[in-house]
C-alpha atoms as a PDB file:
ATOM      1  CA  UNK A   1     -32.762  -8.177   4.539  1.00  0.00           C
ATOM      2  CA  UNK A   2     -32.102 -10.139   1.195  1.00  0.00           C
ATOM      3  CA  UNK A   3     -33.973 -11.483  -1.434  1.00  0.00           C
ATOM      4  CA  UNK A   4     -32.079 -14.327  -1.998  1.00  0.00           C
ATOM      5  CA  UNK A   5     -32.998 -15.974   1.499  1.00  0.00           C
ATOM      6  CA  UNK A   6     -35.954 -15.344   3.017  1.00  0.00           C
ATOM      7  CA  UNK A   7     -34.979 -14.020   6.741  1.00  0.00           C
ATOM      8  CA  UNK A   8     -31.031 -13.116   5.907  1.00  0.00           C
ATOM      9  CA  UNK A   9     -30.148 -10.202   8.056  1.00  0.00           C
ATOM     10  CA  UNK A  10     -26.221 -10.434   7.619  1.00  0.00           C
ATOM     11  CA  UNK A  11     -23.692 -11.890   5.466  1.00  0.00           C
ATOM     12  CA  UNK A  12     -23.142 -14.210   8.097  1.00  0.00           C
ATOM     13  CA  UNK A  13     -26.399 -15.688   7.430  1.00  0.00           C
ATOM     14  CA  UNK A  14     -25.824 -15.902   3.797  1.00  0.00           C
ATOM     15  CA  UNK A  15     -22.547 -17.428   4.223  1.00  0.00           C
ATOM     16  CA  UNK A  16     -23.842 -19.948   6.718  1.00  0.00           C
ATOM     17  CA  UNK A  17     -25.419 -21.627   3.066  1.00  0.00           C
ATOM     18  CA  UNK A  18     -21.903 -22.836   2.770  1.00  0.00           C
ATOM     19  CA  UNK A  19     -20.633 -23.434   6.118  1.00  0.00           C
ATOM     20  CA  UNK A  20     -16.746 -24.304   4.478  1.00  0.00           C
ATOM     21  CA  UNK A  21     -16.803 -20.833   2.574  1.00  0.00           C
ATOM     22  CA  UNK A  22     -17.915 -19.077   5.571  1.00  0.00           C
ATOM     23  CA  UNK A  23     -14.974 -21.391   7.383  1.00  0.00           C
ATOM     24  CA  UNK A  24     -12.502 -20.225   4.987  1.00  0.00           C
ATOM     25  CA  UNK A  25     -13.692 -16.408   4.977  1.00  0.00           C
ATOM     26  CA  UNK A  26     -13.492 -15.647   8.542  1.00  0.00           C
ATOM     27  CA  UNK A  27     -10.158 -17.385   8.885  1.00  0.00           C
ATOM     28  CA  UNK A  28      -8.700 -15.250   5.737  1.00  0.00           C
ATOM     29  CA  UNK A  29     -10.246 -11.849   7.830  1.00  0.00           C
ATOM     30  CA  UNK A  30      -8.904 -13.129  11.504  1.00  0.00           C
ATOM     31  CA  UNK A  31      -5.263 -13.298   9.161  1.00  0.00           C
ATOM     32  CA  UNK A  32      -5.675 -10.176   7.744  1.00  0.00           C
ATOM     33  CA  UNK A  33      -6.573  -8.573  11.571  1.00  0.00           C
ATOM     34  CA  UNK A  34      -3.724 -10.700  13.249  1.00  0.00           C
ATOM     35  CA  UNK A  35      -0.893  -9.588  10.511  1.00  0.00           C
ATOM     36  CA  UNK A  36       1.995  -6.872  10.918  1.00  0.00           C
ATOM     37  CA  UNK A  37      -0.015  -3.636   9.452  1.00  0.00           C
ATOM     38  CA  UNK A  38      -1.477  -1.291  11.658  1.00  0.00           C
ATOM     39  CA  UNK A  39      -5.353  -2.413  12.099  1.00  0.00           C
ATOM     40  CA  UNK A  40      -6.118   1.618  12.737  1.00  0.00           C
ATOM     41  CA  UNK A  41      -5.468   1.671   9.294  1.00  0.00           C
ATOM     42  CA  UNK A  42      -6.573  -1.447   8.227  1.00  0.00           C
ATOM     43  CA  UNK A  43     -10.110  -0.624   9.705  1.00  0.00           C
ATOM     44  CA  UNK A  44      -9.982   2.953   8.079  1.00  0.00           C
ATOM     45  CA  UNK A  45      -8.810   1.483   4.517  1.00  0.00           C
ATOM     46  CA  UNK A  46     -12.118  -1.368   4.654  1.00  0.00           C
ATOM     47  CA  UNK A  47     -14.450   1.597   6.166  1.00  0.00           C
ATOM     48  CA  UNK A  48     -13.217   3.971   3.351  1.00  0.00           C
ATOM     49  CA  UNK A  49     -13.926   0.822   0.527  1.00  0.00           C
ATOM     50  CA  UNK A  50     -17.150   1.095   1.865  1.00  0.00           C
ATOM     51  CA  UNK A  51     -18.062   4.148   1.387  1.00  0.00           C
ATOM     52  CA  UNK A  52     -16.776   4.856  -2.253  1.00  0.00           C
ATOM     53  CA  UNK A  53     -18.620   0.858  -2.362  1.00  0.00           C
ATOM     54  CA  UNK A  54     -22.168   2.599  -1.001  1.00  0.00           C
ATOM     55  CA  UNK A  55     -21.747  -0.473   1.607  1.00  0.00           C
ATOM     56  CA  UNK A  56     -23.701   0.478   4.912  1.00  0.00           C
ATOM     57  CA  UNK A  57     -23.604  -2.766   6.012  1.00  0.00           C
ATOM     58  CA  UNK A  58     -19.944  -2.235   6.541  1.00  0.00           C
ATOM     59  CA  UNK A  59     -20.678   1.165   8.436  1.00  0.00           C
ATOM     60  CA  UNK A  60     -23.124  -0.565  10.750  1.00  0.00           C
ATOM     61  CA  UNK A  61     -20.980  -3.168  11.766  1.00  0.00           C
ATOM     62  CA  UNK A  62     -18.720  -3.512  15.079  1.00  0.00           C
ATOM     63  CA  UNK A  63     -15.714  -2.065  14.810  1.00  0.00           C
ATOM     64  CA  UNK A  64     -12.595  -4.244  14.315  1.00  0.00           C
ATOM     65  CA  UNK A  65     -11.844  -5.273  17.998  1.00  0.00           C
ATOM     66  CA  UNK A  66      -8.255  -5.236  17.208  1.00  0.00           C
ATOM     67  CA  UNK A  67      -8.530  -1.641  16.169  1.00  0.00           C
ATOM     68  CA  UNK A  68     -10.794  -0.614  18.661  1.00  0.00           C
ATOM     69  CA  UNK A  69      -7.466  -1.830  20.725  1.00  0.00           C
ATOM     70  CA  UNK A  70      -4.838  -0.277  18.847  1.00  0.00           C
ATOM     71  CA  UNK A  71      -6.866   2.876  19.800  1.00  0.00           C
ATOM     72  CA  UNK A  72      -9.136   3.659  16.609  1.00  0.00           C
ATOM     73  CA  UNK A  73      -9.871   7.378  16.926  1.00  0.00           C
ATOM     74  CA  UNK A  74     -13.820   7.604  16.096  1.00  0.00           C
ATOM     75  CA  UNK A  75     -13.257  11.568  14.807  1.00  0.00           C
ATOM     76  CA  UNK A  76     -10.953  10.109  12.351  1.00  0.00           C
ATOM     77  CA  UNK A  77     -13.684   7.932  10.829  1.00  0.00           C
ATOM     78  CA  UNK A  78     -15.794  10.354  11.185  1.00  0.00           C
ATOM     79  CA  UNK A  79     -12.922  12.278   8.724  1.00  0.00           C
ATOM     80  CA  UNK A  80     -12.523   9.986   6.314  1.00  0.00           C
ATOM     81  CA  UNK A  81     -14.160  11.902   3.476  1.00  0.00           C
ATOM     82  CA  UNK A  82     -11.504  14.424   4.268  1.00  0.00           C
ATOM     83  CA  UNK A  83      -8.237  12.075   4.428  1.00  0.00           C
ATOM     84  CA  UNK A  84      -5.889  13.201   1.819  1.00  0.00           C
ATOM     85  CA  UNK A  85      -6.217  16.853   3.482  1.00  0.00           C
ATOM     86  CA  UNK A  86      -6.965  16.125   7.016  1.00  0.00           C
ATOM     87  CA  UNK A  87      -3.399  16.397   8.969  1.00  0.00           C
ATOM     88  CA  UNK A  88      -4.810  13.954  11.701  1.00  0.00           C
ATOM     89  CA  UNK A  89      -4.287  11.136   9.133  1.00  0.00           C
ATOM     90  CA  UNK A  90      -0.131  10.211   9.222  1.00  0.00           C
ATOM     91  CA  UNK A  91       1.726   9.691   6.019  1.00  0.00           C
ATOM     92  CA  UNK A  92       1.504   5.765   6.473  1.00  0.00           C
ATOM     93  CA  UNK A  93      -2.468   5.928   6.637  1.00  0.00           C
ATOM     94  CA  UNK A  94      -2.566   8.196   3.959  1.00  0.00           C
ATOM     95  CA  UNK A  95      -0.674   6.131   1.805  1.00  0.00           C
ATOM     96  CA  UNK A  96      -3.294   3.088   2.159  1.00  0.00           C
ATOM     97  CA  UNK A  97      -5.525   5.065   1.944  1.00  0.00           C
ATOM     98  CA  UNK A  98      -4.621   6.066  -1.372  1.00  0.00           C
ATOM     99  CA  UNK A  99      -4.178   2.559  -2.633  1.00  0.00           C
ATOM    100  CA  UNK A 100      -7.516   1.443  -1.396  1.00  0.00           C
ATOM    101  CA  UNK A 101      -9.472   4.324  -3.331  1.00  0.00           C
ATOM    102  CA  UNK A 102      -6.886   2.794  -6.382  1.00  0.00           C
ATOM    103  CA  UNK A 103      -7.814  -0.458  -5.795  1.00  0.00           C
ATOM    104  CA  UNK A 104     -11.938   0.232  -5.659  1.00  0.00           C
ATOM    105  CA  UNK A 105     -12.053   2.746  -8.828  1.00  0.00           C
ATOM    106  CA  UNK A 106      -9.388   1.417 -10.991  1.00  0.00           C
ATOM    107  CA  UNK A 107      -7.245  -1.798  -9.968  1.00  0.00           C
ATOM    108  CA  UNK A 108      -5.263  -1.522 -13.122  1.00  0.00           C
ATOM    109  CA  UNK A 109      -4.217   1.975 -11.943  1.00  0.00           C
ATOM    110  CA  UNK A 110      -2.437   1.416  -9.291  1.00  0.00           C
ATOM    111  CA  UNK A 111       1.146   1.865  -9.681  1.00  0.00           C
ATOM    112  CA  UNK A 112       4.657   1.038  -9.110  1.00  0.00           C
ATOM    113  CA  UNK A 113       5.036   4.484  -6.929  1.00  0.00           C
ATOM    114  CA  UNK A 114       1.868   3.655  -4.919  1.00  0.00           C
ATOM    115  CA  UNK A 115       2.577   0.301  -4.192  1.00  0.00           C
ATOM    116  CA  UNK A 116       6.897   1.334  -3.291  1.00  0.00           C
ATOM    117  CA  UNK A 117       4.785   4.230  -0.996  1.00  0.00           C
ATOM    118  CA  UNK A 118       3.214   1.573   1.183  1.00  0.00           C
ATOM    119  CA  UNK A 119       6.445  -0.758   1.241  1.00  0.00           C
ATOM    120  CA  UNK A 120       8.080   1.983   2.976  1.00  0.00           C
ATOM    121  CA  UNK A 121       5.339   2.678   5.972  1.00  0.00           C
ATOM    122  CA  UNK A 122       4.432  -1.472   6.154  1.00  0.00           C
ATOM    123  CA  UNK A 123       7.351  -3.339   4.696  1.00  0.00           C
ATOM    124  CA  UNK A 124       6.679  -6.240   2.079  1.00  0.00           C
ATOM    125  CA  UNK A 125       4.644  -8.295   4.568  1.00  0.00           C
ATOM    126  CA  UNK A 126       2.464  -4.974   5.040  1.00  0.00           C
ATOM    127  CA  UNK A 127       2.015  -5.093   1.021  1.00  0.00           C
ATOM    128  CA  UNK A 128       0.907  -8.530   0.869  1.00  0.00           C
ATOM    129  CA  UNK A 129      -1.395  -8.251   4.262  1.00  0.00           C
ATOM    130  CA  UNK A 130      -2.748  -4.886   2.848  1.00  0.00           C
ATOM    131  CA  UNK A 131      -3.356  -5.588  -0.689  1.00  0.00           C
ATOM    132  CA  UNK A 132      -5.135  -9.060   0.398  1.00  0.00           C
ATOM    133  CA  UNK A 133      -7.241  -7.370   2.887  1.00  0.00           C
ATOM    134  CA  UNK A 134      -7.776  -4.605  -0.442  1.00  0.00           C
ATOM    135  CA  UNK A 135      -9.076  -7.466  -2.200  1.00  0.00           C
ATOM    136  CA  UNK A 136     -11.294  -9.644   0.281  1.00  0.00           C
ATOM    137  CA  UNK A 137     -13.163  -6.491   1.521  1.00  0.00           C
ATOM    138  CA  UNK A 138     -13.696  -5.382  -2.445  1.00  0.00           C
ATOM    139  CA  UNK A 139     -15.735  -8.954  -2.580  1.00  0.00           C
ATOM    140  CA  UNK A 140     -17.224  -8.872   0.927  1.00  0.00           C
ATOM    141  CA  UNK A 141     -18.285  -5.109   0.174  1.00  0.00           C
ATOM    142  CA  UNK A 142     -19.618  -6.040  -3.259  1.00  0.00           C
ATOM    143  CA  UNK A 143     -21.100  -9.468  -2.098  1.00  0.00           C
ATOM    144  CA  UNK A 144     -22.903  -7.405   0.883  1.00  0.00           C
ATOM    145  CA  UNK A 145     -24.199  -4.878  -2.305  1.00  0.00           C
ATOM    146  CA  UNK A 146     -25.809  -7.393  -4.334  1.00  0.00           C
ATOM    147  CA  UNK A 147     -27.522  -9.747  -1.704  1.00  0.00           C
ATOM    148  CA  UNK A 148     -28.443  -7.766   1.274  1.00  0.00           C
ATOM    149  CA  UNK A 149     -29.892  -3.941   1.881  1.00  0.00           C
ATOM    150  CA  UNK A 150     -26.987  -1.678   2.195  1.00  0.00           C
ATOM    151  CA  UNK A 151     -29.181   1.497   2.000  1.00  0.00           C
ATOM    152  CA  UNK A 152     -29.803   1.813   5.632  1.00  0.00           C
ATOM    153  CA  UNK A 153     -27.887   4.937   7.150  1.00  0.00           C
ATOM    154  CA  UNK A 154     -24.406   4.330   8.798  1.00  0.00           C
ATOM    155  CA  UNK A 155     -21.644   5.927   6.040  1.00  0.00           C
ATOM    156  CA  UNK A 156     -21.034   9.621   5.115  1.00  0.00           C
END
């Protein structure tokens, strides 16, 4: 629910206040889901922003389609607490992982090493499609914390 309209279950309903926004958001995420990186790992980087984010919302959503048909593996989501240990996550989705905890806490952090890390699992078209998708679910996640109830249970 949100306070700021009365009746607002979703961001979809608050982005339906400005139909070209919401336009220009979903076609930026279809992109993002349509590009060269893995979406396994793009779904596993967003549900990880979430979490460090305290963004149920995200949690209780679908899971990306094209992820669910890449073959998401629901025991690694239920992991991802555990990822930089866990040997069920691969060195590619272990270094996104890594720069999506970088980009959440500390954007200025990231470095040269982390970014030439992902280049080598994704490529430079990986980079780019990876650090946008870093930055629209940072929004999304913090747009979902301020206007709607992210508090319900979904994350661990």
């Amino acid at each position: 629910m949100s306070w700021l309209v009365d009746g607002a279950l979703t961001r979809d309903d608050l982005l339906a206040l400005h139909p070209a926004l919401a336009a220009d958001h979903h076609r930026l995420m279809d992109e993002v889901w349509q590009a060269s990186v893995d979406p396994r790992i793009l779904e596993l980087c967003r549900l990880r922003m979430a979490t460090i984010l305290g963004n149920q919302v995200a949690w209780n959503e679908p899971r990306s389609p094209a992820a669910v048909a890449a073959g998401l593996d629901e025991s690694l989501v239920a992991s991802l607490a555990s990822w930089s240990t866990n040997p069920g996550f691969d060195a590619a989705t272990r270094v996104c992982l890594g720069l999506a905890e970088q980009y959440v806490i500390e954007v200025h952090g990231i470095t040269d090493t982390q970014v030439a890390e992902v280049e080598c699992h994704l490529g430079p078209d990986g980079v780019v499609t990876l650090t946008t998708a870093l930055a629209a679910w940072e929004i999304t996640h913090r747009f979902d914390n301020a206007f709607l109830d992210t508090t319900s249970t979904g994350a661990s």
